[in-house]
PDB file of N, CA and C in Angstrom:
ATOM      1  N   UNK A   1      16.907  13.149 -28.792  1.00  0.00           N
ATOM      2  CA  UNK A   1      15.605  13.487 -28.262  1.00  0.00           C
ATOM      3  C   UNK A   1      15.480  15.010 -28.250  1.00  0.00           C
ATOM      4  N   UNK A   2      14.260  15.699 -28.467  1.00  0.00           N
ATOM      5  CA  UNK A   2      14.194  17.017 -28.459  1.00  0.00           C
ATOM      6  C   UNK A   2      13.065  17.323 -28.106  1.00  0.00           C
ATOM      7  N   UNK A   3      12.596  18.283 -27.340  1.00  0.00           N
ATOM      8  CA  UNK A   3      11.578  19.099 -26.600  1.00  0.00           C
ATOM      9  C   UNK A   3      11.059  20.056 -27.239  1.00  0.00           C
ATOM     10  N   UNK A   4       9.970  20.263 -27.251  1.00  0.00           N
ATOM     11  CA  UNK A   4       9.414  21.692 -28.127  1.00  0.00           C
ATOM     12  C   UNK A   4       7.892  22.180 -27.055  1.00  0.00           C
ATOM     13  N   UNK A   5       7.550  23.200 -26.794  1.00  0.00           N
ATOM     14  CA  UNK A   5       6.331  23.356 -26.343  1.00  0.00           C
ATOM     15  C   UNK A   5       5.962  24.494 -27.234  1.00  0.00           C
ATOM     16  N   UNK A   6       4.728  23.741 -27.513  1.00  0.00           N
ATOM     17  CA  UNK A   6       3.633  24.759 -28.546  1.00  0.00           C
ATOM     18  C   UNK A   6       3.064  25.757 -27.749  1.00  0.00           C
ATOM     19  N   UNK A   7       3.179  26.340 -27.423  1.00  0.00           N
ATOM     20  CA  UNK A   7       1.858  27.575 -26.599  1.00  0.00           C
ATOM     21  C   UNK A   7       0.889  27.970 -27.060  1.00  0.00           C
ATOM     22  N   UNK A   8       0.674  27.835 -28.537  1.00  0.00           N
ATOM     23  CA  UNK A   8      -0.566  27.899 -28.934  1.00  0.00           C
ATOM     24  C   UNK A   8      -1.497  26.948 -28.891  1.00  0.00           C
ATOM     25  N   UNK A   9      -1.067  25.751 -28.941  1.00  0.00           N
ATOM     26  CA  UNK A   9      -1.832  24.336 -28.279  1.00  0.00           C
ATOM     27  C   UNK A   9      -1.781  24.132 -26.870  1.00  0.00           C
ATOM     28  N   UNK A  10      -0.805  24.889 -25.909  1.00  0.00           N
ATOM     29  CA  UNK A  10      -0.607  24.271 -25.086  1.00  0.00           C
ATOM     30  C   UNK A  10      -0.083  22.779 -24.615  1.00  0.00           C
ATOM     31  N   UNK A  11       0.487  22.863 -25.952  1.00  0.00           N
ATOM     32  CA  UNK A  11       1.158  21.183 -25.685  1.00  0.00           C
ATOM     33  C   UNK A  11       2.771  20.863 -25.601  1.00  0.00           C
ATOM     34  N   UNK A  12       2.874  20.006 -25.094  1.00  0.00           N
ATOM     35  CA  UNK A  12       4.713  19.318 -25.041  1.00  0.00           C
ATOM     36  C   UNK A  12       4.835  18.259 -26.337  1.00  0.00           C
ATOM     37  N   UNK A  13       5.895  18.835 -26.721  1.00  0.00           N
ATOM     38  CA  UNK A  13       6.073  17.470 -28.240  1.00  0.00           C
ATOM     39  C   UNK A  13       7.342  16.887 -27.772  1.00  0.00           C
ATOM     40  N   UNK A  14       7.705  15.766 -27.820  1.00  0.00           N
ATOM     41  CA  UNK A  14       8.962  14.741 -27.119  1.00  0.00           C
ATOM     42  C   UNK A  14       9.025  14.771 -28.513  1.00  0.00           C
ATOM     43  N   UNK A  15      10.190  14.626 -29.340  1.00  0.00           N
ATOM     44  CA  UNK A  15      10.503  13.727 -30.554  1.00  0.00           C
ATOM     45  C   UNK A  15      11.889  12.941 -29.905  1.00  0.00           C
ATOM     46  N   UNK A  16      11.273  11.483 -30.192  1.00  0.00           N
ATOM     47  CA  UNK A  16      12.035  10.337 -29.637  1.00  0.00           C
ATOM     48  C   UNK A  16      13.185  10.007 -30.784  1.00  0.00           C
ATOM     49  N   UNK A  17      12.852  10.491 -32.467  1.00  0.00           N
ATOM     50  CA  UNK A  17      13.435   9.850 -33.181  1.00  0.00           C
ATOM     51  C   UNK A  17      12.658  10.378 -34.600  1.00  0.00           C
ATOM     52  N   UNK A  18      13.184  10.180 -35.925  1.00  0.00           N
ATOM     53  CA  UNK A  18      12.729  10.883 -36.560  1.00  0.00           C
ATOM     54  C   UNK A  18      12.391  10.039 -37.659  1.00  0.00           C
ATOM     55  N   UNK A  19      12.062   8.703 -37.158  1.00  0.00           N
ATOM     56  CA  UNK A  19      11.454   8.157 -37.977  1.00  0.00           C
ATOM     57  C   UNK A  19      10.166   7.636 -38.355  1.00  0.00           C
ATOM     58  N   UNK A  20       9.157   7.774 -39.994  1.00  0.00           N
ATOM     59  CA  UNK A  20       8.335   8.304 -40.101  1.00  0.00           C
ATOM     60  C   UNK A  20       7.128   8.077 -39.105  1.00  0.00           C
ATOM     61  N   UNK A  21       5.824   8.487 -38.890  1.00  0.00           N
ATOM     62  CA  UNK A  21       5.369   8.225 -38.063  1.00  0.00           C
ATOM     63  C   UNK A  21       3.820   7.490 -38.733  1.00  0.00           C
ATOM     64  N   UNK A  22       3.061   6.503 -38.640  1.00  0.00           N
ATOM     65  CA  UNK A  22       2.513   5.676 -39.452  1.00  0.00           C
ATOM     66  C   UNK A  22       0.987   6.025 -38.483  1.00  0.00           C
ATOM     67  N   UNK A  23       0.937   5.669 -37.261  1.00  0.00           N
ATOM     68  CA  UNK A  23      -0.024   6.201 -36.692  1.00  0.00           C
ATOM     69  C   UNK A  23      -0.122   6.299 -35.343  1.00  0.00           C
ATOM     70  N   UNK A  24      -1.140   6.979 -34.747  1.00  0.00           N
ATOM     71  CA  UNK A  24      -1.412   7.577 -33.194  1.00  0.00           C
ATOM     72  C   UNK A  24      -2.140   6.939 -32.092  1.00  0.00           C
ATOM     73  N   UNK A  25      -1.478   6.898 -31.370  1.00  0.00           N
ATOM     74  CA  UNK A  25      -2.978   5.727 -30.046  1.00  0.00           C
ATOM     75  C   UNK A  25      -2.799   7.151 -28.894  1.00  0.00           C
ATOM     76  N   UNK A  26      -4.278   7.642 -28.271  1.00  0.00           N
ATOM     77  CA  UNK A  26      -4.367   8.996 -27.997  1.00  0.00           C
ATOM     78  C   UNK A  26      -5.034   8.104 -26.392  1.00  0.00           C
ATOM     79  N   UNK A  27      -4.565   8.676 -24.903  1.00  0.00           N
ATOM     80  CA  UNK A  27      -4.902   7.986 -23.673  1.00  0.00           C
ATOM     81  C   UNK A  27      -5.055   9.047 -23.035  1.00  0.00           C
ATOM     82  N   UNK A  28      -6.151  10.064 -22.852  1.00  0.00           N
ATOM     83  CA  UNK A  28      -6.419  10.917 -22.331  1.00  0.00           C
ATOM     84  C   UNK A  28      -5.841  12.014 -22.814  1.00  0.00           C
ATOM     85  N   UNK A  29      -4.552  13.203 -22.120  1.00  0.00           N
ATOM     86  CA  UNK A  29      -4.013  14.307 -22.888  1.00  0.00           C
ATOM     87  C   UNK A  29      -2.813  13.679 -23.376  1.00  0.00           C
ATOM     88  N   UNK A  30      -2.195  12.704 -22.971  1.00  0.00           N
ATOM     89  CA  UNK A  30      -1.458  12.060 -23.937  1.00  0.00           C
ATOM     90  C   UNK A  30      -1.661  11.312 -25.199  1.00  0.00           C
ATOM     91  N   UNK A  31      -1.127  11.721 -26.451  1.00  0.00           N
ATOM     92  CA  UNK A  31      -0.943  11.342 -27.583  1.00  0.00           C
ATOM     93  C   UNK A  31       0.433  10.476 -28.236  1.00  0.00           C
ATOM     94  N   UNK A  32       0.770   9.048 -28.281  1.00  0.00           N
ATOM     95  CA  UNK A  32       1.852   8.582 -28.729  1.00  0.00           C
ATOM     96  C   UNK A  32       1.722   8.225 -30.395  1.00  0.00           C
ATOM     97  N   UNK A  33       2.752   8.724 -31.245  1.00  0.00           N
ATOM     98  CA  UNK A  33       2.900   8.679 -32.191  1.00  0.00           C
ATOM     99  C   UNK A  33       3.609   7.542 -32.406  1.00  0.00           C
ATOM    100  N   UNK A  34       3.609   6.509 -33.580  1.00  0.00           N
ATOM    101  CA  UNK A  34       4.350   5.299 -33.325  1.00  0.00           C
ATOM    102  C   UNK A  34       4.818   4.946 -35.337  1.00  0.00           C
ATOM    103  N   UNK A  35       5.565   4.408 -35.382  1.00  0.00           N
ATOM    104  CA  UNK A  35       6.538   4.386 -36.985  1.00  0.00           C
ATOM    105  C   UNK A  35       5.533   3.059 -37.273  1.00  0.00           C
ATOM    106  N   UNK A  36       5.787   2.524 -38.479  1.00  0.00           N
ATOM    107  CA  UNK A  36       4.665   1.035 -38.934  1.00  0.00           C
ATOM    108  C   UNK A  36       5.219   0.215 -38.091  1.00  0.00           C
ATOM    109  N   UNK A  37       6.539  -0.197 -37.331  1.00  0.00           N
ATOM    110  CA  UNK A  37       6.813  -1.328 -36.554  1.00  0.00           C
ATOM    111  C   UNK A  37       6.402  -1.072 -35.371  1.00  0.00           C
ATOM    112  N   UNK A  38       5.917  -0.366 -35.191  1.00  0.00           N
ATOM    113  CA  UNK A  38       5.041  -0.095 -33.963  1.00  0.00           C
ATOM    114  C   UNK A  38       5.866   0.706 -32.402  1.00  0.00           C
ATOM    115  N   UNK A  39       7.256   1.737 -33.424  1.00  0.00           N
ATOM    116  CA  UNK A  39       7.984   2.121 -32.270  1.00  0.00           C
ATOM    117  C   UNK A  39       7.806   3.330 -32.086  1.00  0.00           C
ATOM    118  N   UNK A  40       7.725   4.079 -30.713  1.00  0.00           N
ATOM    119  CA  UNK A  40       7.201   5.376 -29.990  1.00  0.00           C
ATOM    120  C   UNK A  40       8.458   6.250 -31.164  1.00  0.00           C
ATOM    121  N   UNK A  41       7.744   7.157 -31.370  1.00  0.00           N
ATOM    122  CA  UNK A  41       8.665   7.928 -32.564  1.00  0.00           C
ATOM    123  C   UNK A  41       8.284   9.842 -31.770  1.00  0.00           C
ATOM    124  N   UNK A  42       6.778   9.908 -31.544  1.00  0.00           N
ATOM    125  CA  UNK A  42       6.774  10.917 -31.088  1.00  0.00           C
ATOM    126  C   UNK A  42       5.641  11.228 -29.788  1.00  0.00           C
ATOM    127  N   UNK A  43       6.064  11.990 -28.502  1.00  0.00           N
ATOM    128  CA  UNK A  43       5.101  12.303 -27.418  1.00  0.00           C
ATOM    129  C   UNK A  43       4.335  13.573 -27.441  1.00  0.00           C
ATOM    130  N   UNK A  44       3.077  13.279 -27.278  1.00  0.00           N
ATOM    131  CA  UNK A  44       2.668  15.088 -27.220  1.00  0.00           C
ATOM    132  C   UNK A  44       1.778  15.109 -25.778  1.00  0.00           C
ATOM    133  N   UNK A  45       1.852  15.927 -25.173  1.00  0.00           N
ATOM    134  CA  UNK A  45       1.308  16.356 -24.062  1.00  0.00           C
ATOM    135  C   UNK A  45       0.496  17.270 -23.729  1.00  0.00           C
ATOM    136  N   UNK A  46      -1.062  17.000 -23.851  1.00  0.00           N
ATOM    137  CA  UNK A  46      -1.742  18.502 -23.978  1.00  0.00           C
ATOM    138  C   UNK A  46      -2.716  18.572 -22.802  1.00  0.00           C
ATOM    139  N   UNK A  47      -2.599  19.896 -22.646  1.00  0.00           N
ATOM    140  CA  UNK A  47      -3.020  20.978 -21.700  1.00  0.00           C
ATOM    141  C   UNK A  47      -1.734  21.104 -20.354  1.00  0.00           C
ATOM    142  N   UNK A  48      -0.509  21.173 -21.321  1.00  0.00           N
ATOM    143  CA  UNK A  48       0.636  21.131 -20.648  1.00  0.00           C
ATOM    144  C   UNK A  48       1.236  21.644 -19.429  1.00  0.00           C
ATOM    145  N   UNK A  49       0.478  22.803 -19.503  1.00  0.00           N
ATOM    146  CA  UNK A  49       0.753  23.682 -18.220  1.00  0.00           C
ATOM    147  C   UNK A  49      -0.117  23.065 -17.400  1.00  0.00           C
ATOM    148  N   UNK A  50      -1.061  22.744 -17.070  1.00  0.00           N
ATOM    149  CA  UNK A  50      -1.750  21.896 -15.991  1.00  0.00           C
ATOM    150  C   UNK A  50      -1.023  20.616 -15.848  1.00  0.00           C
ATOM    151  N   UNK A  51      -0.926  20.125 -16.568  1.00  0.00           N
ATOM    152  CA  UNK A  51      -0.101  19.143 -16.420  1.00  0.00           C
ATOM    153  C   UNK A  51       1.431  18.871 -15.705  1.00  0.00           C
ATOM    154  N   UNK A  52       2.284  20.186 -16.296  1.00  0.00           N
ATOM    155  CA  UNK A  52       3.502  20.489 -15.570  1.00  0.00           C
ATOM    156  C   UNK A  52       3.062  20.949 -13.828  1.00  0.00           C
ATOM    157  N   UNK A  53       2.051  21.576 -13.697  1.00  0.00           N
ATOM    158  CA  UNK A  53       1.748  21.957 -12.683  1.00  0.00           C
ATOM    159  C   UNK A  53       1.244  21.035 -11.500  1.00  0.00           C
ATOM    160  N   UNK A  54       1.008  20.081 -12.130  1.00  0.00           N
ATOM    161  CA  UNK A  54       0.281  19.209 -10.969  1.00  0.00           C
ATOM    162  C   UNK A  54       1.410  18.108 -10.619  1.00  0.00           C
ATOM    163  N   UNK A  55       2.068  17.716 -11.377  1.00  0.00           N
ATOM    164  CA  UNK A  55       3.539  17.226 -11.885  1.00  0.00           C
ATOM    165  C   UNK A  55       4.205  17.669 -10.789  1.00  0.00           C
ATOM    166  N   UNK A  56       4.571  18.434 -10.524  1.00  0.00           N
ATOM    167  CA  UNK A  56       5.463  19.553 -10.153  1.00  0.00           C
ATOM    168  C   UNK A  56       4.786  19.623  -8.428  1.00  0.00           C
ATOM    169  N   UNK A  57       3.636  19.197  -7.798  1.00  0.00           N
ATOM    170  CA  UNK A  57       3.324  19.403  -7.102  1.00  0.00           C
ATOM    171  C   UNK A  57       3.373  17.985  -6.274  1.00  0.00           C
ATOM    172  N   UNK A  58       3.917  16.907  -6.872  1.00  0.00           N
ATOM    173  CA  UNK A  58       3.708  15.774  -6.485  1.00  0.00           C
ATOM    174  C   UNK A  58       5.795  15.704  -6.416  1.00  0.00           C
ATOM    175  N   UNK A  59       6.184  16.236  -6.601  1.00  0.00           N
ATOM    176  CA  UNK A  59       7.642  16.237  -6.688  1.00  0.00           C
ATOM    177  C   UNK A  59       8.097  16.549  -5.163  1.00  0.00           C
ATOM    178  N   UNK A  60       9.193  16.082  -4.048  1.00  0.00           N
ATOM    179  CA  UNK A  60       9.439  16.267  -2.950  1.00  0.00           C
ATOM    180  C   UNK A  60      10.045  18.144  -3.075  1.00  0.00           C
ATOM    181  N   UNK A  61       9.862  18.483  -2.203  1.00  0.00           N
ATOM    182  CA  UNK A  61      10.422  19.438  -2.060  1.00  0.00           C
ATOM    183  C   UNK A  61      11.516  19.483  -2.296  1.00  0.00           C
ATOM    184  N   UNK A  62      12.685  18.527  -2.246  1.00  0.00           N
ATOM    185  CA  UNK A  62      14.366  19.345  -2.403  1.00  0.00           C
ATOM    186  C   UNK A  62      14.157  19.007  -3.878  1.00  0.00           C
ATOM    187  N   UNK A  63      13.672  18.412  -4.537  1.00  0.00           N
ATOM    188  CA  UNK A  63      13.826  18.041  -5.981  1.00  0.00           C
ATOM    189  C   UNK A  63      13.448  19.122  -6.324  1.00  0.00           C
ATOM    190  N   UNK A  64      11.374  19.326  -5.769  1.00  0.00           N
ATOM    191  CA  UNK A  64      11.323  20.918  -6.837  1.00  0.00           C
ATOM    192  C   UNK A  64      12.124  22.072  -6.761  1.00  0.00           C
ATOM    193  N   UNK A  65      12.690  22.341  -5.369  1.00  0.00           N
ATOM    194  CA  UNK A  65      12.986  23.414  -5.492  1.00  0.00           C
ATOM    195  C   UNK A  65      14.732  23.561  -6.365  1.00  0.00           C
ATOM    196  N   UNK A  66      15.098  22.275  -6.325  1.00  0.00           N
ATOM    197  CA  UNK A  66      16.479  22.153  -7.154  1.00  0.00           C
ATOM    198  C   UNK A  66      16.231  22.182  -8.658  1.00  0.00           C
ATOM    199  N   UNK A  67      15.003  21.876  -9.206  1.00  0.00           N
ATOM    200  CA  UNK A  67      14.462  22.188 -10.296  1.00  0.00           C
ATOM    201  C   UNK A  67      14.348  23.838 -11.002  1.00  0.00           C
ATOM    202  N   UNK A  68      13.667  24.099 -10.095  1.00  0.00           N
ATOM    203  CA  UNK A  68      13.022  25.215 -10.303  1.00  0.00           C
ATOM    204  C   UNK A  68      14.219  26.345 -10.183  1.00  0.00           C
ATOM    205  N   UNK A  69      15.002  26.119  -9.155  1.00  0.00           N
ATOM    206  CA  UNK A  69      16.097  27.056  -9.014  1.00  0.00           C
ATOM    207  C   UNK A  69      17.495  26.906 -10.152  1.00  0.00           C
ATOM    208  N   UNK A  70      17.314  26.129 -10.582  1.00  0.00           N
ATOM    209  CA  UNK A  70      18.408  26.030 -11.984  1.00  0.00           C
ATOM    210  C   UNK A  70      18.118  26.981 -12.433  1.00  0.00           C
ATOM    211  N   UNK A  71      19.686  27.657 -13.369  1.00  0.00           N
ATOM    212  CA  UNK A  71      19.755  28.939 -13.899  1.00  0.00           C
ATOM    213  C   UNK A  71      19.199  28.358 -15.096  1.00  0.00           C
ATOM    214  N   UNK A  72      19.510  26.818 -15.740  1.00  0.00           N
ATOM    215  CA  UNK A  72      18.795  26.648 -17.094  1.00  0.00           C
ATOM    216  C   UNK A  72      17.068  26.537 -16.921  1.00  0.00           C
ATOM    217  N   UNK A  73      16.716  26.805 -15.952  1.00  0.00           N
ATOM    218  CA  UNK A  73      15.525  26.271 -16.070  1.00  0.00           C
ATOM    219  C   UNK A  73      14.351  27.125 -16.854  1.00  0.00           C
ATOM    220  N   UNK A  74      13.477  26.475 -17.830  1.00  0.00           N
ATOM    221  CA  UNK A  74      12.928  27.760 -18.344  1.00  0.00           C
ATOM    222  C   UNK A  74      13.334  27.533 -20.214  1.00  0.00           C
ATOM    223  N   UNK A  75      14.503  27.458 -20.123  1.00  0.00           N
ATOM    224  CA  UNK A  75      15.335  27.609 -21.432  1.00  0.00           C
ATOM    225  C   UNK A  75      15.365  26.800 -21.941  1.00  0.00           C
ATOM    226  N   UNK A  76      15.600  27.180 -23.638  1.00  0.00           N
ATOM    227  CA  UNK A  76      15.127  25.596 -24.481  1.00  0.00           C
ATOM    228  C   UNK A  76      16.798  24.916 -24.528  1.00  0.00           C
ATOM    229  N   UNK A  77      15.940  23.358 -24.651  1.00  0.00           N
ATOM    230  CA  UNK A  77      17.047  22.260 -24.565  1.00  0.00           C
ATOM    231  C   UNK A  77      17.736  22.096 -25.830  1.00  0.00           C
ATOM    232  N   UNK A  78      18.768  22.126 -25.850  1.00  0.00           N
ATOM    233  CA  UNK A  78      19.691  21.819 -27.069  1.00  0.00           C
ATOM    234  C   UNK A  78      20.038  20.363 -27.323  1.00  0.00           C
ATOM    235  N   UNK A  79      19.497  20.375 -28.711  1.00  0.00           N
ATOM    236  CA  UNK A  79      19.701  18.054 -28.922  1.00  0.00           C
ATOM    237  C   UNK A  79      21.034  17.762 -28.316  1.00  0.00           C
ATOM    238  N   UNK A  80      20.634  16.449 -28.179  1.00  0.00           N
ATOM    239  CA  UNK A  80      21.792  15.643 -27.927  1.00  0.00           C
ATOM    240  C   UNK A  80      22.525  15.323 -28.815  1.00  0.00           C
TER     241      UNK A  80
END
């Protein structure tokens, strides 16, 4: 799985898997990308920063702030 945020779209891209992607079913700022057998292949998330933000506001306090206070936090994720 791998993470990417566009900043010029303002969007979050999930890639679940890298196989091809056939077509899109779009549910508000979420966009799921799906292969011909009909499996989630890729996530996109747009207007991301509102999104992280409101996210983030619904989170208990010891979580966000254990979030937020990670030294990785911020920094891009390296695949699995």
């Amino acid at each position: 799985m791998k993470f990417k945020y566009n900043k010029e779209d303002d969007a979050i891209l999930i890639e679940l898997n890298d196989k091809v992607i056939d077509f899109a079913e779009q549910s508000g700022d979420f966009i799921v990308h799906f292969s011909a057998k009909r499996e989630p292949v890729l996530i996109e998330i747009l207007d991301a920063s509102q999104f992280l933000k409101n996210i983030s506001l619904r989170l208990p306090d010891k979580v966000r702030n254990q979030i937020f206070a990670s030294p990785s936090f911020g920094q891009p994720q390296s695949p699995a």
